[in-house]
C-alpha atoms as a PDB file:
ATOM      1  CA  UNK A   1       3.495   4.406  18.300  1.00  0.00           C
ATOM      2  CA  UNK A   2       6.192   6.240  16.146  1.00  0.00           C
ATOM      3  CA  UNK A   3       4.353  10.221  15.441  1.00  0.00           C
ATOM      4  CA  UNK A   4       3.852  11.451  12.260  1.00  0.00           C
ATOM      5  CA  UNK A   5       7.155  13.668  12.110  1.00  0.00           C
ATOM      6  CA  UNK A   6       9.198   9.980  12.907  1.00  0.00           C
ATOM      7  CA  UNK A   7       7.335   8.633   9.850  1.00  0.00           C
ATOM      8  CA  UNK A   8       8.524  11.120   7.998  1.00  0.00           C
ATOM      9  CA  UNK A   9      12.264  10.731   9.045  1.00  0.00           C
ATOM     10  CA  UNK A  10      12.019   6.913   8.136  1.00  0.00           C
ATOM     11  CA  UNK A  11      10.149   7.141   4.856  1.00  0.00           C
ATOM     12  CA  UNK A  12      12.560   9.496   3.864  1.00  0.00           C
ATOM     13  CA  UNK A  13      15.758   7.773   3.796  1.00  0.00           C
ATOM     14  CA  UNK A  14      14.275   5.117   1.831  1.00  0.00           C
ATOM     15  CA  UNK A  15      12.938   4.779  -1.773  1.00  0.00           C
ATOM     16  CA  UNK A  16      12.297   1.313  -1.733  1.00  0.00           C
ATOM     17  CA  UNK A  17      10.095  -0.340   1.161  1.00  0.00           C
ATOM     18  CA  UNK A  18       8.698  -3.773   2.234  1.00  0.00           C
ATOM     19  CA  UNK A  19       6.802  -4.243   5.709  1.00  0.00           C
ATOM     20  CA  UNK A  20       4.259  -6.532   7.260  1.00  0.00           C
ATOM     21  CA  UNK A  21       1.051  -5.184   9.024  1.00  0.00           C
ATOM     22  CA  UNK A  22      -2.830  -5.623   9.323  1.00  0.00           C
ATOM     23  CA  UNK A  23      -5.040  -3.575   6.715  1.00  0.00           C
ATOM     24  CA  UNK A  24      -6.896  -1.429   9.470  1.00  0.00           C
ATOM     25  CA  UNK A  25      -8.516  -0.009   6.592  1.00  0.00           C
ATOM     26  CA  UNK A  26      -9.809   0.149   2.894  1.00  0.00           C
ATOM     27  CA  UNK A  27     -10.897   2.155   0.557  1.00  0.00           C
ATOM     28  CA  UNK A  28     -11.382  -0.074  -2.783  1.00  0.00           C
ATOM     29  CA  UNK A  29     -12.538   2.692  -4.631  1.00  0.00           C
ATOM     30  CA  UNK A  30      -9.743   4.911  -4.511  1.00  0.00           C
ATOM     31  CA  UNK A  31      -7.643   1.388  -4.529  1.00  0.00           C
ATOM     32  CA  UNK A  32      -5.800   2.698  -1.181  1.00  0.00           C
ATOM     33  CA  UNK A  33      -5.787   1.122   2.182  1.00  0.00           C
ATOM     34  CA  UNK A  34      -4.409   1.619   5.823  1.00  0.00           C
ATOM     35  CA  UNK A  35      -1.882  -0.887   6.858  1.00  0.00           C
ATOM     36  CA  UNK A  36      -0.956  -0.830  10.587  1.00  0.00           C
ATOM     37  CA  UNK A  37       2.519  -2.264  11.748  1.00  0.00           C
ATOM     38  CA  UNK A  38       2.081  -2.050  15.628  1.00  0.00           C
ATOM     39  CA  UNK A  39       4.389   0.690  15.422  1.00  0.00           C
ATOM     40  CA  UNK A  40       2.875   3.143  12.788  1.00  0.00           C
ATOM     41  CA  UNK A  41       0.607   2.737  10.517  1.00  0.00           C
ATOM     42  CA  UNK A  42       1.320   3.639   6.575  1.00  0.00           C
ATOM     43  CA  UNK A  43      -1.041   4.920   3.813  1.00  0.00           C
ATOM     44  CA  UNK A  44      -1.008   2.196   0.860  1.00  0.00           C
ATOM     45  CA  UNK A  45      -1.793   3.711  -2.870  1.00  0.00           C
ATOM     46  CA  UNK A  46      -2.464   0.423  -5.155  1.00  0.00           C
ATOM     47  CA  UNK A  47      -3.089   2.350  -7.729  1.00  0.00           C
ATOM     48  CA  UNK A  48      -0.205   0.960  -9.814  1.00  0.00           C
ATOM     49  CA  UNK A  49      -0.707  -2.210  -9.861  1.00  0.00           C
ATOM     50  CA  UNK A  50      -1.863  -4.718 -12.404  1.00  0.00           C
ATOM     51  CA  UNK A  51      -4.966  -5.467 -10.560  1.00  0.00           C
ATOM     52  CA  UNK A  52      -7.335  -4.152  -7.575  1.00  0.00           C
ATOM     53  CA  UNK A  53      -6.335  -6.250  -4.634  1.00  0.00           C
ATOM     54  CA  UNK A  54      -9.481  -4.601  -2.923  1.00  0.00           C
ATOM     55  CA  UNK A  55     -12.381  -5.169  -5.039  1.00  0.00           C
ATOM     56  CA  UNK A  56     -14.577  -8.258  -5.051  1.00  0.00           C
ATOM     57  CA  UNK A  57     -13.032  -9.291  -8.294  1.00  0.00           C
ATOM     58  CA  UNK A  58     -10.000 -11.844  -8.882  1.00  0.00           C
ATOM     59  CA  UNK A  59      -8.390 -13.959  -7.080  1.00  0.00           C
ATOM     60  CA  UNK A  60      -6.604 -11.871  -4.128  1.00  0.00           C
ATOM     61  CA  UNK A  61      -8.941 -10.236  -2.416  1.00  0.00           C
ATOM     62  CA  UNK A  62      -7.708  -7.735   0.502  1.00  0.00           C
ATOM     63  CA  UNK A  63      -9.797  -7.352   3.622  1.00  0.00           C
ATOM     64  CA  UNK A  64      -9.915  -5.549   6.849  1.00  0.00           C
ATOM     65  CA  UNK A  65      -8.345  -7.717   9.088  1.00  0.00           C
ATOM     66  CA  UNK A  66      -5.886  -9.410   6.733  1.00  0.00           C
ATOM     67  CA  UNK A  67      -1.967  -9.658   7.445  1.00  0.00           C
ATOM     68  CA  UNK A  68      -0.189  -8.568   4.280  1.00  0.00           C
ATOM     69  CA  UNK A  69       3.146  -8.233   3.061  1.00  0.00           C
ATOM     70  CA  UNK A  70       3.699  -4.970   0.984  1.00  0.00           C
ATOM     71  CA  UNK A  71       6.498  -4.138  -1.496  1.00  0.00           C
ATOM     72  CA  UNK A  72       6.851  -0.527  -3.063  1.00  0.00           C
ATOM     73  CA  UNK A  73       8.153   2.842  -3.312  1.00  0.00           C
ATOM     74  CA  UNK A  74       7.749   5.347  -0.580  1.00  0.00           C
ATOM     75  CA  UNK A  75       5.889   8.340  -1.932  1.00  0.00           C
ATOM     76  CA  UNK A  76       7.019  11.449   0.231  1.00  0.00           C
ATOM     77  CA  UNK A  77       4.361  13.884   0.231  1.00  0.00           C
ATOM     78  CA  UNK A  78       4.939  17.457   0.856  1.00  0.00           C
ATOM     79  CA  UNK A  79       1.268  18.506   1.597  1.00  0.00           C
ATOM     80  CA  UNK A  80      -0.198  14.778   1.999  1.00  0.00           C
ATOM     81  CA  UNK A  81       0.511  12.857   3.895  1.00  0.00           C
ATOM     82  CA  UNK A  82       3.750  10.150   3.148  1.00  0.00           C
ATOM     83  CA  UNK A  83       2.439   6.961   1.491  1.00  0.00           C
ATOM     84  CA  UNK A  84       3.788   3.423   0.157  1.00  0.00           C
ATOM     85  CA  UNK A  85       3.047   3.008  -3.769  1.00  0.00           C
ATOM     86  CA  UNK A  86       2.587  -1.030  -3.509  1.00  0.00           C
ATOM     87  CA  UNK A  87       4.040  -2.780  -6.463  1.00  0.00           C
ATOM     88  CA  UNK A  88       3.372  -6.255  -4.934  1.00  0.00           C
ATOM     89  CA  UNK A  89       0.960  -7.443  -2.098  1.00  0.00           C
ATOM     90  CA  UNK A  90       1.037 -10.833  -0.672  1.00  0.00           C
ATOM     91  CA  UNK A  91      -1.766 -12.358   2.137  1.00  0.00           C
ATOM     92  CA  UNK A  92       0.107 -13.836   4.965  1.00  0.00           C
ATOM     93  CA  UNK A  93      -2.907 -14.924   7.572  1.00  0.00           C
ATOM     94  CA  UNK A  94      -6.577 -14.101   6.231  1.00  0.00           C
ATOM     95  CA  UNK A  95      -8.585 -12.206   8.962  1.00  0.00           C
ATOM     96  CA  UNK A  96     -10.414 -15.217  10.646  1.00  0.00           C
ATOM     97  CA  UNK A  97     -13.873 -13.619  10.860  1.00  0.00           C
ATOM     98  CA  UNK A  98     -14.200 -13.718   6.854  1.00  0.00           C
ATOM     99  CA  UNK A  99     -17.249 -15.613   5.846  1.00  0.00           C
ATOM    100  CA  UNK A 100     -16.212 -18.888   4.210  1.00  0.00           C
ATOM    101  CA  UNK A 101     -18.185 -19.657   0.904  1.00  0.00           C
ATOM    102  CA  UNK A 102     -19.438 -23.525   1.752  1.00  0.00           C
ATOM    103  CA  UNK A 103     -21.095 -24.088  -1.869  1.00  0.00           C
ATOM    104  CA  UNK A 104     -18.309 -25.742  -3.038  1.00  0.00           C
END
């Protein structure tokens, strides 16, 4: 697992960013969420986007457990933390655990 100070050094060098990870974790609310690579894991800000990908609302809904695709501009923080300002968010593999709605 890459530290915090080898984050840095990445995010750095690039504005522009796309990775694959699991969301590890979400907070809908402040439209951010935790996406872990494996390697490192990487704040997410959706605050910029059209839409909340984590609210119960629309039709891509981001969960725990998902595998996502995220597009966006690093954010280099210089008392936060570094984060990823998502422009685009794609589900790859929905987190099999999610309940399935069976009225249909």
């Amino acid at each position: 697992m890459a530290s915090n100070g080898q984050l840095r050094e990445i995010l750095s060098h690039r504005r522009r960013c796309q990775t694959t990870g699991s969301c590890a974790k979400s907070a809908g609310l402040y439209r951010q969420l935790t996406l872990e690579t494996g390697a490192y894991k990487i704040s997410v800000d959706t605050i910029g986007m059209a839409y909340n990908p984590l609210d119960d609302e629309g039709y891509q809904q981001i969960d725990e457990g998902d595998r996502i695709y995220v597009s966006g501009a690093v954010d280099v923080g210089v008392f936060d933390e570094n984060e990823l300002a998502a422009s685009a968010i794609t589900i790859l593999v929905e987190d099999k655990t999610k309940q399935v709605n069976k009225d249909s």
